[in-house]
Protein backbone atom coordinates (compact mmCIF):
# COMPACT_ATOMS: atom_id res chain seq x y z
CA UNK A 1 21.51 12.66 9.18
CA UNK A 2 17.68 13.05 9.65
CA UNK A 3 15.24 9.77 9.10
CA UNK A 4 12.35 10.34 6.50
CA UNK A 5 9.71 7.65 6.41
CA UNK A 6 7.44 8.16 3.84
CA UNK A 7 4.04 6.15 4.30
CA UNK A 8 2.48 6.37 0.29
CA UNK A 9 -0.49 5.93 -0.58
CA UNK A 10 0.48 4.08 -3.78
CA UNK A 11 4.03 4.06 -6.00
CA UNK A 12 4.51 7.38 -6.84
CA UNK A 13 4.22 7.43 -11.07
CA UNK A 14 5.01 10.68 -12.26
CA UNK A 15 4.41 9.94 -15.80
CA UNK A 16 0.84 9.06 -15.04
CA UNK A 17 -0.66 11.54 -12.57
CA UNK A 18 -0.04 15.00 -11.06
CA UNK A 19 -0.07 13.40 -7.70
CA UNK A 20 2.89 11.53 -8.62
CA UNK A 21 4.94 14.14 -9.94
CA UNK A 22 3.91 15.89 -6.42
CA UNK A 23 5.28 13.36 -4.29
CA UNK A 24 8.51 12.78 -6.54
CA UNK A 25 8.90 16.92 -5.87
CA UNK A 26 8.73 16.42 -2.33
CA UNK A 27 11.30 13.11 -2.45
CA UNK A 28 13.76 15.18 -4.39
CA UNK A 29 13.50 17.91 -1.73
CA UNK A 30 14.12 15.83 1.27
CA UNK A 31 17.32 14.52 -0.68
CA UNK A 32 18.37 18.03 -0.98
CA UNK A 33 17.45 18.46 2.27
CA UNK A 34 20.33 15.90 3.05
CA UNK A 35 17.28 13.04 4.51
CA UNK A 36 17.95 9.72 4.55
CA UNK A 37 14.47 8.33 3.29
CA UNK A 38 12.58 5.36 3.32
CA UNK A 39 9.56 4.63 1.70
CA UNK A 40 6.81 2.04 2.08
CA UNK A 41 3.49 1.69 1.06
CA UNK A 42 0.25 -1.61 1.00
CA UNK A 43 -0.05 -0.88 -2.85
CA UNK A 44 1.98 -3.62 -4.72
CA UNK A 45 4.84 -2.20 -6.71
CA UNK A 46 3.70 -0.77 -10.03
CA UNK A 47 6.27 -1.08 -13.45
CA UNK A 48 5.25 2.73 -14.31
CA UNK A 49 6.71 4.04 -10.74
CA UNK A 50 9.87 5.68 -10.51
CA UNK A 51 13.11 3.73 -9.91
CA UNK A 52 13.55 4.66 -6.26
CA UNK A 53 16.26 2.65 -5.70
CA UNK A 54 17.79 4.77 -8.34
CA UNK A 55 17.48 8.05 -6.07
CA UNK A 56 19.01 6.05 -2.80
CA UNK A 57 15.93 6.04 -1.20
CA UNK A 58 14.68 2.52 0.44
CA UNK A 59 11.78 0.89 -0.18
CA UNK A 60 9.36 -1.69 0.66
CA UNK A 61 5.90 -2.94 0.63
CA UNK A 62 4.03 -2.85 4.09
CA UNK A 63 1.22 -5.12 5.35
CA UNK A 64 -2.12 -3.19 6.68
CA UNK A 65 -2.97 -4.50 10.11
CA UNK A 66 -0.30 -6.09 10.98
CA UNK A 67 2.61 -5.76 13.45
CA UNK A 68 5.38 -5.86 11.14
CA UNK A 69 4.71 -2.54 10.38
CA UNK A 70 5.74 -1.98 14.18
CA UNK A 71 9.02 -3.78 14.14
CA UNK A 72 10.21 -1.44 10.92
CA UNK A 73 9.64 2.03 12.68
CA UNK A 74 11.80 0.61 15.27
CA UNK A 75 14.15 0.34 13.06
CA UNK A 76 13.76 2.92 10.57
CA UNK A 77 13.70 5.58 13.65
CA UNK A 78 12.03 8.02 11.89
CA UNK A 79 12.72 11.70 12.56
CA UNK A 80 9.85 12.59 10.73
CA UNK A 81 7.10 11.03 9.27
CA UNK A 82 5.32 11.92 6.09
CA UNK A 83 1.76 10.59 5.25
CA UNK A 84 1.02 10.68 1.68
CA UNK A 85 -2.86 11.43 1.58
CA UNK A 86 -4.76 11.33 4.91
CA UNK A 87 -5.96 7.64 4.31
CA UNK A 88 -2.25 6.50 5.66
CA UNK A 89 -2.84 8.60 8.04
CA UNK A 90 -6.10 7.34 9.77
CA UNK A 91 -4.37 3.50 9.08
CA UNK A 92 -0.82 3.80 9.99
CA UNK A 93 -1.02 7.14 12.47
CA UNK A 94 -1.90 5.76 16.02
CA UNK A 95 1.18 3.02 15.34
CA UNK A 96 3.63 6.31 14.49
CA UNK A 97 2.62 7.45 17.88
CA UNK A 98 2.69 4.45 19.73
CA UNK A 99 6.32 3.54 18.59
CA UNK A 100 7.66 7.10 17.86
CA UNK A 101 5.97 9.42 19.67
CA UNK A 102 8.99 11.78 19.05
CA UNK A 103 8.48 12.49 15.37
CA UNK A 104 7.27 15.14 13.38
CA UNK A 105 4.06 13.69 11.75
CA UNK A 106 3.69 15.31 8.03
CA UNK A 107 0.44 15.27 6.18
CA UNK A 108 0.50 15.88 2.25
CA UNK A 109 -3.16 16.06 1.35
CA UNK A 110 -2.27 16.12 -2.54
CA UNK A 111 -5.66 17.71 -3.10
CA UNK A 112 -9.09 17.50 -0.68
CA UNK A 113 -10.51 14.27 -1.29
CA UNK A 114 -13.25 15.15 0.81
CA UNK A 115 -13.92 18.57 -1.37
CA UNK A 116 -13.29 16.55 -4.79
CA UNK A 117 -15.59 13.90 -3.75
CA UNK A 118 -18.38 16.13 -2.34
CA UNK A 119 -17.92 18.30 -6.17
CA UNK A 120 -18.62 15.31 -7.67
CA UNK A 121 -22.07 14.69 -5.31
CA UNK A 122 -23.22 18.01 -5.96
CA UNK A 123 -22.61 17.50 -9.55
CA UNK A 124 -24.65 14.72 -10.17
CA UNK A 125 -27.24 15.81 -7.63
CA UNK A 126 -27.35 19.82 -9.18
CA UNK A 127 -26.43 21.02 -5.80
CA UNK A 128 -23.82 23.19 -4.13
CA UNK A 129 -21.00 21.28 -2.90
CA UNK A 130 -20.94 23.50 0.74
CA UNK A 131 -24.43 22.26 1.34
CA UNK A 132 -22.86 18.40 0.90
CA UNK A 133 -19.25 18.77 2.65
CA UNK A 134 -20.03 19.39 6.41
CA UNK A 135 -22.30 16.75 6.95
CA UNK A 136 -19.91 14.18 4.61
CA UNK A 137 -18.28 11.73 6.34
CA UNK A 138 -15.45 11.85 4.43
CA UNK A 139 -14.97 15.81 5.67
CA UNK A 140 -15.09 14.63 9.06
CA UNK A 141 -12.04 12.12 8.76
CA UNK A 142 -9.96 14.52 6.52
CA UNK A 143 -10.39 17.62 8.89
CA UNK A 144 -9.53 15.11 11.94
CA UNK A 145 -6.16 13.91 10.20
CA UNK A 146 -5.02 17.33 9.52
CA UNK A 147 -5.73 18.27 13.15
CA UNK A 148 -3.76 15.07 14.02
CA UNK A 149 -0.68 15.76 12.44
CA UNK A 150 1.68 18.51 12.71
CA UNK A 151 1.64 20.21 9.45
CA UNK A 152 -0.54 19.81 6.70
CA UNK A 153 0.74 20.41 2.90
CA UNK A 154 -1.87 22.07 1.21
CA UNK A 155 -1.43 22.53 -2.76
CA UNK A 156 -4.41 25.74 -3.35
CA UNK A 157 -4.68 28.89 -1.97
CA UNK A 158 -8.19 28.11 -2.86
CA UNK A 159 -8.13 25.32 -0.31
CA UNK A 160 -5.97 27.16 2.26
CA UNK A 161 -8.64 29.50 2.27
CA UNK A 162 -11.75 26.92 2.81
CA UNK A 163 -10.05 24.96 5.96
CA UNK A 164 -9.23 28.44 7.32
CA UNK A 165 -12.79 30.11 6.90
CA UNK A 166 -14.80 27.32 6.66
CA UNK A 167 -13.67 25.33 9.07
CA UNK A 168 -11.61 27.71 11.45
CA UNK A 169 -8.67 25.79 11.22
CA UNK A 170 -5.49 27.54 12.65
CA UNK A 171 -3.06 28.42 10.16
CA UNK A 172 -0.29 26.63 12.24
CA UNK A 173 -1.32 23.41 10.83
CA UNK A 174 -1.65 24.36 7.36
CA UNK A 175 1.16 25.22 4.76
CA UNK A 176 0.94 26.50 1.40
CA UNK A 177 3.35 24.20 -0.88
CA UNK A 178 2.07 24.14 -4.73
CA UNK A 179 4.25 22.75 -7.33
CA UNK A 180 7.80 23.04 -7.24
CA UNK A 181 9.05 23.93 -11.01
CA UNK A 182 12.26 25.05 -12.28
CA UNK A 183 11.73 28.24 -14.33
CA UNK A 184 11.71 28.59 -17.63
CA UNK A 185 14.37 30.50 -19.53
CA UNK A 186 14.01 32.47 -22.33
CA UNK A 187 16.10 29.56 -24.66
CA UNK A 188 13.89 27.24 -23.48
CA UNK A 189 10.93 29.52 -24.44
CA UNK A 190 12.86 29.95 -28.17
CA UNK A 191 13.21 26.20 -28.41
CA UNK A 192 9.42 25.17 -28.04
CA UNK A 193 7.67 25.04 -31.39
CA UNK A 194 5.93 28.19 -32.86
CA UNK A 195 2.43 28.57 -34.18
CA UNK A 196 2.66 27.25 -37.36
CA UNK A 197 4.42 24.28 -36.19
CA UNK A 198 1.89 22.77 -33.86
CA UNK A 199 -1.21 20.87 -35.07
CA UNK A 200 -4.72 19.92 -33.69
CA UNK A 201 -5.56 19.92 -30.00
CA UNK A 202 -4.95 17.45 -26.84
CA UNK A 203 -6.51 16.51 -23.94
CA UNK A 204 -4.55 14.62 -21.50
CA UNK A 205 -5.43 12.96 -17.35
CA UNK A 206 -5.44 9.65 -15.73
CA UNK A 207 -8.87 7.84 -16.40
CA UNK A 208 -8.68 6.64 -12.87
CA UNK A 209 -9.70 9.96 -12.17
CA UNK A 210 -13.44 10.44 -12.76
CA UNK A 211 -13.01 14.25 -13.20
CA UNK A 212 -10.75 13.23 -15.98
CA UNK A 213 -13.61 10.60 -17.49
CA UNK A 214 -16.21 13.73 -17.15
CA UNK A 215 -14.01 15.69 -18.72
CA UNK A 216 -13.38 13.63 -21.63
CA UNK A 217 -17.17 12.49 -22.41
CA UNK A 218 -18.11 16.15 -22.15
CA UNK A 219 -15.38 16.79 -24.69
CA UNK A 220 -17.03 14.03 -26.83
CA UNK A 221 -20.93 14.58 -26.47
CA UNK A 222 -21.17 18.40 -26.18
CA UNK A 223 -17.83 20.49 -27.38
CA UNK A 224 -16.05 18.96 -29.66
CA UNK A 225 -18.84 18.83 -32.42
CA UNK A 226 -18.95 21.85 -31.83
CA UNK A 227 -15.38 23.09 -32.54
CA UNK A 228 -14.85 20.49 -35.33
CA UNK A 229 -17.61 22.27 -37.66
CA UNK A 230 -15.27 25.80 -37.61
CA UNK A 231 -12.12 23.56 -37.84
CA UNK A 232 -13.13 20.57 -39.69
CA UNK A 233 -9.79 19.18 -40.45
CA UNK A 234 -8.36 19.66 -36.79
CA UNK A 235 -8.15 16.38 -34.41
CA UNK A 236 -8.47 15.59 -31.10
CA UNK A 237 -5.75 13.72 -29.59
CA UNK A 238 -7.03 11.86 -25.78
CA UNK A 239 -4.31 10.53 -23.40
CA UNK A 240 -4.04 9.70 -20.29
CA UNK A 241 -3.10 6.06 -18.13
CA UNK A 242 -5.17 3.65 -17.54
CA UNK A 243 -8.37 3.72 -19.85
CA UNK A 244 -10.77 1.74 -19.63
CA UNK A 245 -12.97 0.17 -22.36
CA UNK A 246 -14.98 2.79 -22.15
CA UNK A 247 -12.70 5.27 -22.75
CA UNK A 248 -11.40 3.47 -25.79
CA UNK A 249 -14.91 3.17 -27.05
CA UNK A 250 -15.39 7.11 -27.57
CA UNK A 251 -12.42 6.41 -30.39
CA UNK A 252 -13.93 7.82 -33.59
CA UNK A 253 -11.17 8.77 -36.64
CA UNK A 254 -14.18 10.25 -38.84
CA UNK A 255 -15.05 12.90 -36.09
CA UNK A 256 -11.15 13.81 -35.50
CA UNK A 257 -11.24 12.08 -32.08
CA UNK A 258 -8.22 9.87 -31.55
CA UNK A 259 -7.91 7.89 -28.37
CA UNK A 260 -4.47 7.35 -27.39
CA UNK A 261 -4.56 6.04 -23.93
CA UNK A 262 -0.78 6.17 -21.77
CA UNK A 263 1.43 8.72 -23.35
CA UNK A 264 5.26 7.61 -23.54
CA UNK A 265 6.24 11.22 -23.10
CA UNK A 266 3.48 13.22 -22.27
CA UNK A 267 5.52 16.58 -22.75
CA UNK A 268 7.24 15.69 -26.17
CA UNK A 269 3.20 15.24 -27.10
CA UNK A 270 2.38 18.26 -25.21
CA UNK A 271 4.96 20.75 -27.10
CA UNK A 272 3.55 19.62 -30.59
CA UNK A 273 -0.52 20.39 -29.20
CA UNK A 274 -1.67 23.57 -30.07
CA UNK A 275 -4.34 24.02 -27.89
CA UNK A 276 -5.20 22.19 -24.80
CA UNK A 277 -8.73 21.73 -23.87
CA UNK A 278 -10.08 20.92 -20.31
CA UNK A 279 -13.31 21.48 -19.43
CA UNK A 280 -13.23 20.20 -15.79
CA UNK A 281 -16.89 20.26 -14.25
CA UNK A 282 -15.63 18.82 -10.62
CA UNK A 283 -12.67 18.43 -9.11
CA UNK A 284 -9.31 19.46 -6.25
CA UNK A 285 -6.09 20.70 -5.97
CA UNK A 286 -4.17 22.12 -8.86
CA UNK A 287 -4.92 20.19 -12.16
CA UNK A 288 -0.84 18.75 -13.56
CA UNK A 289 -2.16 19.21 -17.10
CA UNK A 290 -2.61 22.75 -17.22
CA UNK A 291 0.35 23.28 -15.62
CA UNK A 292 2.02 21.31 -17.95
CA UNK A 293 0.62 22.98 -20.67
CA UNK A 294 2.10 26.07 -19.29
CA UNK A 295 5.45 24.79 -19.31
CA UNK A 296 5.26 23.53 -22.74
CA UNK A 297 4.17 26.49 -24.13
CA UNK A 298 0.73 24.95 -25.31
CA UNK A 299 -2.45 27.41 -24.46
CA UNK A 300 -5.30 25.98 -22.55
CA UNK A 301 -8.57 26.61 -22.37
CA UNK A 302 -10.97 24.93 -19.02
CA UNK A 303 -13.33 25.83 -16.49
CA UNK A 304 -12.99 27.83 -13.20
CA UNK A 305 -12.73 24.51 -11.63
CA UNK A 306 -9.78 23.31 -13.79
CA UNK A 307 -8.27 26.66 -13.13
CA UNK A 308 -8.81 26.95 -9.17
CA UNK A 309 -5.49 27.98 -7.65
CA UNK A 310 -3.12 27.92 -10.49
CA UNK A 311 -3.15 31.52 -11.89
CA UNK A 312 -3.91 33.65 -8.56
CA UNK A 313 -4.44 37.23 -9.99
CA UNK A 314 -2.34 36.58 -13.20
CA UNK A 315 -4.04 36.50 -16.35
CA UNK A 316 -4.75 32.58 -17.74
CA UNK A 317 -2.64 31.60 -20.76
CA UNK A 318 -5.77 30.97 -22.73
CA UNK A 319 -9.28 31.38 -21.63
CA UNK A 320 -11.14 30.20 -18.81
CA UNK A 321 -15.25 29.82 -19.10
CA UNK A 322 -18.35 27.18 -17.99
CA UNK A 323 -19.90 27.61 -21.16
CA UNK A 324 -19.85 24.95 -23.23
CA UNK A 325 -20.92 27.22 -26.71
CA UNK A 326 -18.06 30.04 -25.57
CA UNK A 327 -15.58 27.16 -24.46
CA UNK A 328 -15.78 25.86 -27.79
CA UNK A 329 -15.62 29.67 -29.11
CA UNK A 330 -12.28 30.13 -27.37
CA UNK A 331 -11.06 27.02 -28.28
CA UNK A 332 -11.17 28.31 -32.25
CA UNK A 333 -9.92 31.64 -31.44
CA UNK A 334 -6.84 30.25 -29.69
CA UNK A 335 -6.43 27.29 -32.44
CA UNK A 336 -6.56 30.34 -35.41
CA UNK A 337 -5.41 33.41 -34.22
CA UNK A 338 -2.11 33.64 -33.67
CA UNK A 339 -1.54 36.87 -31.49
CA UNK A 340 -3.72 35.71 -29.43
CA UNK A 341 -1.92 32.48 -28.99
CA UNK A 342 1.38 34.20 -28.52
CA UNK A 343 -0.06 36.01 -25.75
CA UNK A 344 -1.68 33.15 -23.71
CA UNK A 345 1.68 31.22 -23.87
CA UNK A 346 3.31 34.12 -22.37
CA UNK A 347 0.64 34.23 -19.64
CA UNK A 348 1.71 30.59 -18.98
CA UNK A 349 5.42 31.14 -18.80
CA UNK A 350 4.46 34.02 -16.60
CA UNK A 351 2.22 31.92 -13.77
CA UNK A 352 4.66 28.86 -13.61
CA UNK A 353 8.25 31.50 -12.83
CA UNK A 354 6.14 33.35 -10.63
CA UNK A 355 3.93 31.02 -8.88
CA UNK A 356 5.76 27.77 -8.92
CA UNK A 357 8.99 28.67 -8.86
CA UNK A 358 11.22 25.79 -6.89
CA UNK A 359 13.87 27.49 -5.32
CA UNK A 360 11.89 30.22 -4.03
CA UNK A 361 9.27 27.62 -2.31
CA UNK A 362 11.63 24.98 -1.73
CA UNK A 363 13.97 27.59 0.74
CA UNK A 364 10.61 28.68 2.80
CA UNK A 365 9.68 25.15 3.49
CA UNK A 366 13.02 24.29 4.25
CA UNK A 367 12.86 27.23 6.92
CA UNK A 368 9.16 26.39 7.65
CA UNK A 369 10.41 22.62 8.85
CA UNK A 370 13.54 24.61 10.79
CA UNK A 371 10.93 26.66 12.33
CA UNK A 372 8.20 23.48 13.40
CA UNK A 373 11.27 20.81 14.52
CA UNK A 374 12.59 23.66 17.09
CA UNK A 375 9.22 24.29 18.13
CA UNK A 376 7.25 21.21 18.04
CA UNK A 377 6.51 21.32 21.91
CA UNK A 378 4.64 24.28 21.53
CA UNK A 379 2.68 23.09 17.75
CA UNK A 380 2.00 20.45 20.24
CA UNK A 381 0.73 22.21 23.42
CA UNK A 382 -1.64 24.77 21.43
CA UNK A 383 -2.96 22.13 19.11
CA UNK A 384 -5.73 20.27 21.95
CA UNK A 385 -7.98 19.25 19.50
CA UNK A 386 -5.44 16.99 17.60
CA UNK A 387 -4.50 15.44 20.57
CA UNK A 388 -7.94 14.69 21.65
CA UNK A 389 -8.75 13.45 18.12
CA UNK A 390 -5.56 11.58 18.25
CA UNK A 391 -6.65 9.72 21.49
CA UNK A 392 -9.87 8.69 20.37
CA UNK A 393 -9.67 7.68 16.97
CA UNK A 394 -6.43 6.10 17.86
CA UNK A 395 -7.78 3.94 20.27
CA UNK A 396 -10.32 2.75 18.02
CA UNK A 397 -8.03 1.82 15.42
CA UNK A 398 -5.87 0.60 17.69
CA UNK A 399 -8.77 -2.04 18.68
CA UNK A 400 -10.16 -2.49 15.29
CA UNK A 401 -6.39 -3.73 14.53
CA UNK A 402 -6.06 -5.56 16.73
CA UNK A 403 -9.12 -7.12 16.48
CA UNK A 404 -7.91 -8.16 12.49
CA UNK A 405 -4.64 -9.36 13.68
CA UNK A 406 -6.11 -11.72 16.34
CA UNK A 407 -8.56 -13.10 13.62
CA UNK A 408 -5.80 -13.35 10.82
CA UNK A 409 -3.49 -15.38 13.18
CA UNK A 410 -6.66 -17.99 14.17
CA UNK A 411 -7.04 -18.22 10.21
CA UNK A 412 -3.45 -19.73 10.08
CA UNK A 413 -4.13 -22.01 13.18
């Protein structure tokens, strides 16, 4: 049986962010995949994060810095090693190689931080993003982590496309793994409620998120006035985990905008919705609650941002615009007219069993591993640059690490 140690980023909370339903897809695939898994992270254990010990897989909080961290990849003996976000990486990398130079060093980028951070720069500033990301820092330590490991899990086409053209990385390093969903049958799609059962609209993301916070206050201040004079009786319902004061400030029952904060069961709330709205003005990756939205049959209607690499050349299940006068137009059209609605949710149903289908992406990533363990000499040999990066950014790390360990251990003298 194969070793998995994954190295997370934080608890892995699928009821609170896409990027924990991501890394629960990948857990469940290594299981299948017959992997005995451990996984450890610095972030201290969260009561939303799914019962791991449930799904046989060990776990454990890990100290930064410190040499402990040493001692359990000696034990562990990790075949392969999968970084969740390329922050573990750049912290817990150079020790992987130091101790177990032999394994297969996985990075799952969950989205481009350095693209979603550099949207958000040229968002405030009015510029284009591409004039921000080169020169970023935050590019620089991204590309040089993907170059570092092995394989890089990337969730877009979009992005897929950007590291390849942009930045002339080789498509070795890169692999296209998006959501894994089960499709949806056609009782399932008989079983979600109809038109005239649904009521009022939703918007739903984790406020940790400041895309999400964007999304919401844009909501607030420029669209939803705007839709509530053609539907005045209709309500917006906000979720999403951990909102701030802020967020529960915007709470106003006279304009039909109900703050909710953590949804229990964020589908159950979804399937009653009928319309989703997310106009998404920055932003990576694939966006969980459009996808969800999708799967629950609930039309959606966001920006090309919030749509970036979910429908490739399908047609959206709703509309998709960067208007805020014609996003609120849509939004009406899909909350009234029900053809129209009927059509968008089949548009959904259509992008998640062709797009996102599990099985089908699950068996080429299962071959795509097959494929990198037999030839990892080779990965190795025509991949210079990551083991140049490797030896220089290791070796500072290594020193900076060293250097905290030496001055934690004179604290306790």
């Amino acid at each position: 049986m194969q070793c998995l140690l994954v190295i997370g980023c934080v608890w892995p909370e699928p009821n609170s962010s896409a990027a924990g339903s991501r890394m629960l897809q990948l857990l469940e695939f290594f299981l299948a995949e017959n992997y005995k898994i451990t996984f450890v992270t610095t972030a201290a254990r969260s009561e939303f994060a799914v019962d791991l010990e449930k799904m046989n897989i060990a776990s454990e909080v890990i100290k930064m810095n410190h040499p402990s961290f040493d001692e359990l990849l000696k034990n562990v003996q990790p075949d392969l090693v999968l970084f969740d976000r390329f922050m573990t990486e750049e912290q817990f990398g150079w020790r992987v190689d130091e101790n177990c130079p032999e394994a297969i060093k996985i990075l799952d980028t969950e989205d481009l931080h350095f693209l979603r951070k550099t949207r958000i720069e040229a968002f405030k500033k009015n510029k284009n993003s591409k004039d921000l990301y080169f020169d970023a820092e935050i590019t620089k330590r991204e590309i040089a982590s993907i170059y570092r490991c092995d394989l890089s899990l990337i969730i877009s086409e979009a992005e897929i496309k950007l590291l390849q053209e942009e930045f002339r990385i080789s498509s070795k390093l890169l692999y296209y793994l998006p959501f894994q969903l089960e499709p949806i049958s056609e009782e399932e799609k008989i079983n979600l409620p109809g038109f005239e059962q649904r009521n009022n609209f939703i918007s739903i993301g984790n406020f940790l998120h400041e895309p999400n916070w964007n999304a919401i206050l844009y909501l607030k201040e420029e669209i939803w006035p705007l839709i509530r004079k053609e539907v005045p009786g209709a309500k917006l319902y906000i979720y999403g985990a951990y909102p701030s004061q802020k967020v529960w400030n915007l709470h106003n029952e006279k304009e039909g905008f109900i703050v909710k904060g953590r949804a229990e069961n964020a589908e159950a709330i979804m399937r009653n919705a009928k319309v989703c709205l997310a106009p998404i003005r920055f932003g990576a990756g694939l966006k969980g609650k459009l996808i969800q939205a999708m799967q629950c049959g609930t039309p959606a209607v966001t920006t090309s941002i919030g749509a970036e690499g979910i429908p490739g050349d399908l047609a959206w299940n709703g509309y998709i615009t960067n208007d805020q006068q014609e996003f609120a137009k849509k939004a009406v059209c899909l909350y009234t007219e029900e053809n129209l609605w009927k059509d968008a949710i089949e548009n959904g149903f259509r992008i998640i069993n062709s797009r996102f289908n599990k099985i089908e992406h699950q068996q080429e990533f299962s071959k795509k591993l097959a494929e990198l363990i037999q030839n990892i000499s080779v990965y190795r040999r025509e991949n210079f640059v990551g083991r140049m990066l490797q030896h220089h950014q290791h070796r500072s790390t290594y020193f900076m690490a060293k250097f905290i360990e030496e001055k934690e251990k004179s604290k306790l003298l």
